[in-house]
N, C-alpha and C. Protein backbone atom coordinates (compact mmCIF):
# COMPACT_ATOMS: atom_id res chain seq x y z
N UNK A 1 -10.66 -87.14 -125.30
CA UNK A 1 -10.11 -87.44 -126.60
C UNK A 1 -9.01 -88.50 -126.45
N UNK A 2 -9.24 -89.35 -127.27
CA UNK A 2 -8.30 -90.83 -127.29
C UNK A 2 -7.43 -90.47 -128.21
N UNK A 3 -5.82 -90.48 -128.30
CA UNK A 3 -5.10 -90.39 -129.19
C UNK A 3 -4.28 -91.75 -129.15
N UNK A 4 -3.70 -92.06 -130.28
CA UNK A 4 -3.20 -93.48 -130.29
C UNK A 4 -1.40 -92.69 -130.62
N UNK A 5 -0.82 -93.26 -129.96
CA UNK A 5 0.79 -92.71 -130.32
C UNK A 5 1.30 -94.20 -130.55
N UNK A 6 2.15 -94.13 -132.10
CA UNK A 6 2.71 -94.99 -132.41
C UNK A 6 4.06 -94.84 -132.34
N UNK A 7 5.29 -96.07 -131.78
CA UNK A 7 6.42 -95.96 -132.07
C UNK A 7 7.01 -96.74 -133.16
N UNK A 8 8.31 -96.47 -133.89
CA UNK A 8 8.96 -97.02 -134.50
C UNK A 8 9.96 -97.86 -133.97
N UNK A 9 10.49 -99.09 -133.87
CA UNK A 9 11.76 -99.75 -133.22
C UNK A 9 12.63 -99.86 -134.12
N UNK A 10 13.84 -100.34 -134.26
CA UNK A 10 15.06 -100.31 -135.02
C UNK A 10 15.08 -101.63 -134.27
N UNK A 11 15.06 -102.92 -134.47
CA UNK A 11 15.61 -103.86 -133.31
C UNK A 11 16.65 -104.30 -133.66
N UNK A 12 17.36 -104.06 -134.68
CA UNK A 12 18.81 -104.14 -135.49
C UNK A 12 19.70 -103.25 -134.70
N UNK A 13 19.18 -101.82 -134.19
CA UNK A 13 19.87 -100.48 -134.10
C UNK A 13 19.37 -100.32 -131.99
N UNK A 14 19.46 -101.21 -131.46
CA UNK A 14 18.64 -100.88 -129.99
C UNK A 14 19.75 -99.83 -129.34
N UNK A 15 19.38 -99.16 -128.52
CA UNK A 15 20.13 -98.47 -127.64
C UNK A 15 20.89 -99.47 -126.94
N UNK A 16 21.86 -99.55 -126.39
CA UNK A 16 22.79 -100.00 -125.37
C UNK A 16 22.14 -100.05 -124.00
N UNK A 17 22.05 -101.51 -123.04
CA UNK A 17 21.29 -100.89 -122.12
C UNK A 17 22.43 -100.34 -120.74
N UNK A 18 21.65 -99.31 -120.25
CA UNK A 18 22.71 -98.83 -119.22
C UNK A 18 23.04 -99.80 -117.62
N UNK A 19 23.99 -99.42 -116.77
CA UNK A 19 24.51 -100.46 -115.97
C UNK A 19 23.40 -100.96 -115.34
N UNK A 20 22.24 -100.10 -114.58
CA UNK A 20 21.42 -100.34 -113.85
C UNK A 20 20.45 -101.07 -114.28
N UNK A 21 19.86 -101.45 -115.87
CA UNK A 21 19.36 -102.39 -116.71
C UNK A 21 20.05 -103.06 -116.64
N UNK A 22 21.08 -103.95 -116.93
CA UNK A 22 22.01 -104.71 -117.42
C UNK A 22 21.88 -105.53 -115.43
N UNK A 23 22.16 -104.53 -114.65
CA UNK A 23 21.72 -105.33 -112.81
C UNK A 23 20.79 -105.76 -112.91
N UNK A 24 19.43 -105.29 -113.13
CA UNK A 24 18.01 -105.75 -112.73
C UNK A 24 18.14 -107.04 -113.56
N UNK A 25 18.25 -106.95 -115.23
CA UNK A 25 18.76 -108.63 -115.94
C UNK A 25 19.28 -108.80 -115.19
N UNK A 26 20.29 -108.97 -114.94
CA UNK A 26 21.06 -110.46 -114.16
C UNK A 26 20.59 -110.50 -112.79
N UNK A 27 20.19 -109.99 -112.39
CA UNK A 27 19.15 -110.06 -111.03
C UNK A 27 18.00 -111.00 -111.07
N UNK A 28 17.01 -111.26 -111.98
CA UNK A 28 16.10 -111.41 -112.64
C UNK A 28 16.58 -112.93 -113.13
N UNK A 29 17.61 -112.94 -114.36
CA UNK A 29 18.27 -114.30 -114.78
C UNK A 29 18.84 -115.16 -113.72
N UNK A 30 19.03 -114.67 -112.56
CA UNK A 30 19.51 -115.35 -111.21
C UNK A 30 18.55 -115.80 -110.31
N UNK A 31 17.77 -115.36 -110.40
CA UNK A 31 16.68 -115.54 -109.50
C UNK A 31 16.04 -117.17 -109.58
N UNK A 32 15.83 -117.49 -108.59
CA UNK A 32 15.54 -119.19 -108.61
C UNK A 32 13.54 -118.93 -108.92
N UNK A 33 13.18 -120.24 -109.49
CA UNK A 33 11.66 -120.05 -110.34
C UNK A 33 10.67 -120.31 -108.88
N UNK A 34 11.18 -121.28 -107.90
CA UNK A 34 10.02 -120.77 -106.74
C UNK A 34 10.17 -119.76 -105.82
N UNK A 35 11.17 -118.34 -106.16
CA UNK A 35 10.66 -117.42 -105.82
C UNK A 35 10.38 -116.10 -106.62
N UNK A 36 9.51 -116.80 -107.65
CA UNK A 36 9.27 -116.05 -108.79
C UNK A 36 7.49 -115.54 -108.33
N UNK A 37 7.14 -114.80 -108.48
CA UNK A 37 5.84 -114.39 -107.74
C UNK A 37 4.53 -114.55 -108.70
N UNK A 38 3.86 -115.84 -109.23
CA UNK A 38 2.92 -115.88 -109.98
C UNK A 38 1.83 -115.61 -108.98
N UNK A 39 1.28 -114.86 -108.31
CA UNK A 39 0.06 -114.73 -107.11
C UNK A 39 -1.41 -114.11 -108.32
N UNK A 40 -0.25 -112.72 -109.40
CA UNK A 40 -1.24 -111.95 -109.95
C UNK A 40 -1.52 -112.72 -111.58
N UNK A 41 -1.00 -114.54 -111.67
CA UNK A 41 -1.14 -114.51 -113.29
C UNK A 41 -2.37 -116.20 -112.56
N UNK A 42 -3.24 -116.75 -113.35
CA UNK A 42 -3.84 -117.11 -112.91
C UNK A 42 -3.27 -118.57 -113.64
N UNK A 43 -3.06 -119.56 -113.23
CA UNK A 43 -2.67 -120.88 -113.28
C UNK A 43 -3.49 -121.61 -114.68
N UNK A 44 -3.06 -122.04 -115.83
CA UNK A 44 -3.52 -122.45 -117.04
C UNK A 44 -3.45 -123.71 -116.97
N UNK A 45 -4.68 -124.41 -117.91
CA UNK A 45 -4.96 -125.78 -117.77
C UNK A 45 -4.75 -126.13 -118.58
N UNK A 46 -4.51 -127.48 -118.84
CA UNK A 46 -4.13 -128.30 -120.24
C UNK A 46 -5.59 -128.11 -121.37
N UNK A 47 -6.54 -127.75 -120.49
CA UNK A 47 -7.80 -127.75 -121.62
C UNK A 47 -7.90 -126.31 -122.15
N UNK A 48 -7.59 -125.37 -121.63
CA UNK A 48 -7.15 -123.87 -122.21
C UNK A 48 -6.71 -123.81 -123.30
N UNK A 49 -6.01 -124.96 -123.96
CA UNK A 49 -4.95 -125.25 -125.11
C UNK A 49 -5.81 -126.23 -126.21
N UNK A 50 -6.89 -126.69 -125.67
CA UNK A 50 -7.56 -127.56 -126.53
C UNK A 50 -7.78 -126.93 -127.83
N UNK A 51 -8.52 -125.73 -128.01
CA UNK A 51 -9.12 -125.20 -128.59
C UNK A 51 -8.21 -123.88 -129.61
N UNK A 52 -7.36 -123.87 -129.01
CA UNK A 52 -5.92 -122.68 -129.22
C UNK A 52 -6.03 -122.79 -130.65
N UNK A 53 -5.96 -121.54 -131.42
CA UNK A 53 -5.21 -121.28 -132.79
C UNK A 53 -4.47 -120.56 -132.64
N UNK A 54 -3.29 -120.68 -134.07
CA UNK A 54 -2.07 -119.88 -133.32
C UNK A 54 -2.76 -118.71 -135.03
N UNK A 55 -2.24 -116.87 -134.39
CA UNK A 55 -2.29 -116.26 -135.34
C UNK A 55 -3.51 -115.74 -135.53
N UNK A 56 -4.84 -116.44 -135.01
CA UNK A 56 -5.87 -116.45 -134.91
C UNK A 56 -6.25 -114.36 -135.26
N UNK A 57 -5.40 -113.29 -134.50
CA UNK A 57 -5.89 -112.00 -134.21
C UNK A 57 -4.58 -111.28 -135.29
N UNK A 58 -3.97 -112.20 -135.80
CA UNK A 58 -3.28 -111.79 -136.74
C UNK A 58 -3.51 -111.24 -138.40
N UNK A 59 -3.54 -109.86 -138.75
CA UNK A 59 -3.75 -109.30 -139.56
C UNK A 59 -2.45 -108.77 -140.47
N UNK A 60 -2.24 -108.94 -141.55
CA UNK A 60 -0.74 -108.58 -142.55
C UNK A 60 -1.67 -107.31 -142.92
N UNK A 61 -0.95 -106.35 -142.96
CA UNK A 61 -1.27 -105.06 -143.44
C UNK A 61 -1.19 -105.53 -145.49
N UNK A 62 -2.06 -105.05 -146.11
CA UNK A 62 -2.72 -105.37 -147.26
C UNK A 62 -1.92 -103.89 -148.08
N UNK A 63 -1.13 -104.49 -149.47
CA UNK A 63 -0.81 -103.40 -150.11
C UNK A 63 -1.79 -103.95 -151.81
N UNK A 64 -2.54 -102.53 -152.38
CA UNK A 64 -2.71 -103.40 -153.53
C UNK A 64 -1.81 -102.54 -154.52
N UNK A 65 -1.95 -103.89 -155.68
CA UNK A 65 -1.03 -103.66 -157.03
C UNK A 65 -1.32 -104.24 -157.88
N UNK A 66 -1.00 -104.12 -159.15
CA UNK A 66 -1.08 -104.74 -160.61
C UNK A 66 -0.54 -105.48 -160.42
N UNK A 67 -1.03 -106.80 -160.91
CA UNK A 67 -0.01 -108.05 -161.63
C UNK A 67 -0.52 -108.68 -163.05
N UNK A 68 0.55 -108.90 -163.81
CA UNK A 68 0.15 -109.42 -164.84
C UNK A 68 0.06 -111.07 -164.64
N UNK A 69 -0.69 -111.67 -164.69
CA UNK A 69 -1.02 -112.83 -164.30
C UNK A 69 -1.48 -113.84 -166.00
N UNK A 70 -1.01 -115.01 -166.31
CA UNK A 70 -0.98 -115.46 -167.20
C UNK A 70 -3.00 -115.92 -167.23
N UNK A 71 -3.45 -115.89 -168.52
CA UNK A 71 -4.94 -115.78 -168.52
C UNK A 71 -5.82 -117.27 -167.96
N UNK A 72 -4.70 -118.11 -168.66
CA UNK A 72 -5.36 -119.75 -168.31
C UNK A 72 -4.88 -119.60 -166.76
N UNK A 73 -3.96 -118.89 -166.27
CA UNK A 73 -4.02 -119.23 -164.45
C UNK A 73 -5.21 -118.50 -164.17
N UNK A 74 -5.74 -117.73 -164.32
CA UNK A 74 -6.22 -116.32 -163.92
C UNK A 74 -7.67 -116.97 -163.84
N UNK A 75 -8.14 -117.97 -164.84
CA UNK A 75 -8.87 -118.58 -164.99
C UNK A 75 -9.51 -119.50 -163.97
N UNK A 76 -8.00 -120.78 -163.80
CA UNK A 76 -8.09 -121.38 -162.76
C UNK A 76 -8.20 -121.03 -161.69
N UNK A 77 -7.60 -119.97 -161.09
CA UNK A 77 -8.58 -119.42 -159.99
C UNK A 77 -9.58 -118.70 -159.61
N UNK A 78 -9.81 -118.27 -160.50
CA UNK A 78 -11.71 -117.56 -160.40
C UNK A 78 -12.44 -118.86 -160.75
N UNK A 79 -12.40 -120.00 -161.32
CA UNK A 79 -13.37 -121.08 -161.52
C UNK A 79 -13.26 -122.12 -160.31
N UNK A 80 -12.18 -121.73 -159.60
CA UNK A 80 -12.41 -122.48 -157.75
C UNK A 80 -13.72 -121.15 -157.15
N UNK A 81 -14.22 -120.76 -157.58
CA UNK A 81 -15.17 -119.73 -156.44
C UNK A 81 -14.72 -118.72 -156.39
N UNK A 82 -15.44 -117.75 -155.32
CA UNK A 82 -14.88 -116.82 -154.83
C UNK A 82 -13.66 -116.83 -154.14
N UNK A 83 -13.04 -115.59 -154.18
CA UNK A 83 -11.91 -115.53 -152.84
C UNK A 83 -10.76 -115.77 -153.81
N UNK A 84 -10.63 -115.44 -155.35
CA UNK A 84 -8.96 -116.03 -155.93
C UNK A 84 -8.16 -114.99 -155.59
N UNK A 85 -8.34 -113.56 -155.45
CA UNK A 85 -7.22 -112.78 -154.62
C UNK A 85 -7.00 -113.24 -153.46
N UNK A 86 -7.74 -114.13 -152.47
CA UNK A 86 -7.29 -114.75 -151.31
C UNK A 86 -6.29 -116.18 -151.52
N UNK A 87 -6.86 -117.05 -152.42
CA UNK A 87 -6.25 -117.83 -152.82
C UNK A 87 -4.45 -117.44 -153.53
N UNK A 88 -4.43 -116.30 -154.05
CA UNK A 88 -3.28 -115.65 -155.15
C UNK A 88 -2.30 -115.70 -153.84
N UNK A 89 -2.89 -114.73 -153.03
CA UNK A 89 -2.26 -114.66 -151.38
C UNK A 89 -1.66 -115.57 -151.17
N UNK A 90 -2.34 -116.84 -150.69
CA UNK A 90 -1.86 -117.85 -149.94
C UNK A 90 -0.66 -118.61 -150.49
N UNK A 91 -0.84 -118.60 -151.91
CA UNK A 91 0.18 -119.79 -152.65
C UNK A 91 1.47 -118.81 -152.77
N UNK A 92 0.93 -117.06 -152.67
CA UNK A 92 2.23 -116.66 -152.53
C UNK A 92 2.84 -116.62 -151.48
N UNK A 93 2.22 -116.62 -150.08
CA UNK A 93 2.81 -116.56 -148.85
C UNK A 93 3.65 -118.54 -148.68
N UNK A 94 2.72 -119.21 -149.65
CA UNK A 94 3.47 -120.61 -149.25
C UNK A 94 4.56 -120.36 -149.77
N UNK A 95 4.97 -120.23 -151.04
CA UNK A 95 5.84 -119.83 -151.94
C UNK A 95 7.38 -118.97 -150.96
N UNK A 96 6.96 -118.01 -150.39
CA UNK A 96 7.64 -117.13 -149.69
C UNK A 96 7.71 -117.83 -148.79
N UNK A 97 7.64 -118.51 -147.55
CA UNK A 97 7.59 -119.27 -146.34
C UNK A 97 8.71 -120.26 -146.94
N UNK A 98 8.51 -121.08 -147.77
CA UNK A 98 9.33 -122.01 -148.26
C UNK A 98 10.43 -121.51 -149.00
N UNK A 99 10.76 -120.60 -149.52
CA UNK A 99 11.92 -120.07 -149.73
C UNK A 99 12.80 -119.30 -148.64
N UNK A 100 11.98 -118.67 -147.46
CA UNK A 100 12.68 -118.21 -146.22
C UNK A 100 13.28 -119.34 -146.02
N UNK A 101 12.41 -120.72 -145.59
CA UNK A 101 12.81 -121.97 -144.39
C UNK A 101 14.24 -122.45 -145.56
N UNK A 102 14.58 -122.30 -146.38
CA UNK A 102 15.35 -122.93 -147.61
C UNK A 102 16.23 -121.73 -147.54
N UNK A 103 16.23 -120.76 -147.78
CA UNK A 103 17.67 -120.13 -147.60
C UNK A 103 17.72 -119.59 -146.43
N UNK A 104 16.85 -119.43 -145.44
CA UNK A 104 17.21 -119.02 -144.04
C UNK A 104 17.13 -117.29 -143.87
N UNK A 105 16.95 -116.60 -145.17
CA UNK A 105 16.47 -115.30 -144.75
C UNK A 105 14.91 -114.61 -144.83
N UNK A 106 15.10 -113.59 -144.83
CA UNK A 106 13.95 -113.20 -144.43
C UNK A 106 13.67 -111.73 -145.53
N UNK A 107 13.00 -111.47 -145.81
CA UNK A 107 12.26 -110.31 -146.52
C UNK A 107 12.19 -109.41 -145.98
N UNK A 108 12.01 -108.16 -146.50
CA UNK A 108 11.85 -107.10 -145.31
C UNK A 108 10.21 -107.17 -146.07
N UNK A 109 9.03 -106.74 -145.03
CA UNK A 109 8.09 -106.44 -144.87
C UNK A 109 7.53 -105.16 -145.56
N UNK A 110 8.03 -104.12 -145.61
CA UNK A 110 7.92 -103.25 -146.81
C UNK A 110 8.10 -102.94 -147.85
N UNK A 111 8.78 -104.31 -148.50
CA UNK A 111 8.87 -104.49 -149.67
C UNK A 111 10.26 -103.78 -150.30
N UNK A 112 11.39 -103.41 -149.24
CA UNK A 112 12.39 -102.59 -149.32
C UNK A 112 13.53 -104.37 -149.71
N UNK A 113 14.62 -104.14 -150.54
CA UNK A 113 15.32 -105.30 -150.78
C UNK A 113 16.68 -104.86 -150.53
């Protein structure tokens, strides 16, 4: 039997790390890069990157809800095709993206303000 155990982080609220963490960092941050031990990561090529999307396995957890949406918009996007709840999405995530990069904060993700 496979059980999946999920944690919660606080990354606002982290524990303090203790002395012997706090050694291994600066042990680690000291350490010079050719005696850093890449033997077990396998050496990447500039053509590995050709093809790269970023986000590609990235999924936003989906909440649904009512919106009252004005009828002539509502319009315009069901007469682009299918997909205007995908489309509704996007212009709101542009919308939101461009108001983060413009005031510099951030949303909380659960919709908590």
């Amino acid at each position: 039997m496979n059980k999946t155990i999920t944690y919660n982080v606080d990354l606002a609220n982290m524990p303090p790390l203790t002395e012997k963490q706090k050694a291994e960092l600066m042990m680690l941050a000291n350490l010079p890069d050719d005696q850093i031990d890449y033997s077990d990561i396998p050496p990447v090529k500039e053509d590995f990157f050709k093809n790269a999307t970023r986000g590609h396995f990235y999924r936003p957890v989906k909440s649904s809800t009512t919106v009252r949406v004005d009828a002539d918009v509502l319009a315009w996007l069901k007469g682009q095709g299918k997909g205007y709840q995908t489309r509704i999405n996007a212009i709101l995530r542009e919308a939101m993206l461009h108001s983060m990069q413009r005031h510099g904060g951030g949303a909380k993700a659960d919709g908590a303000s």
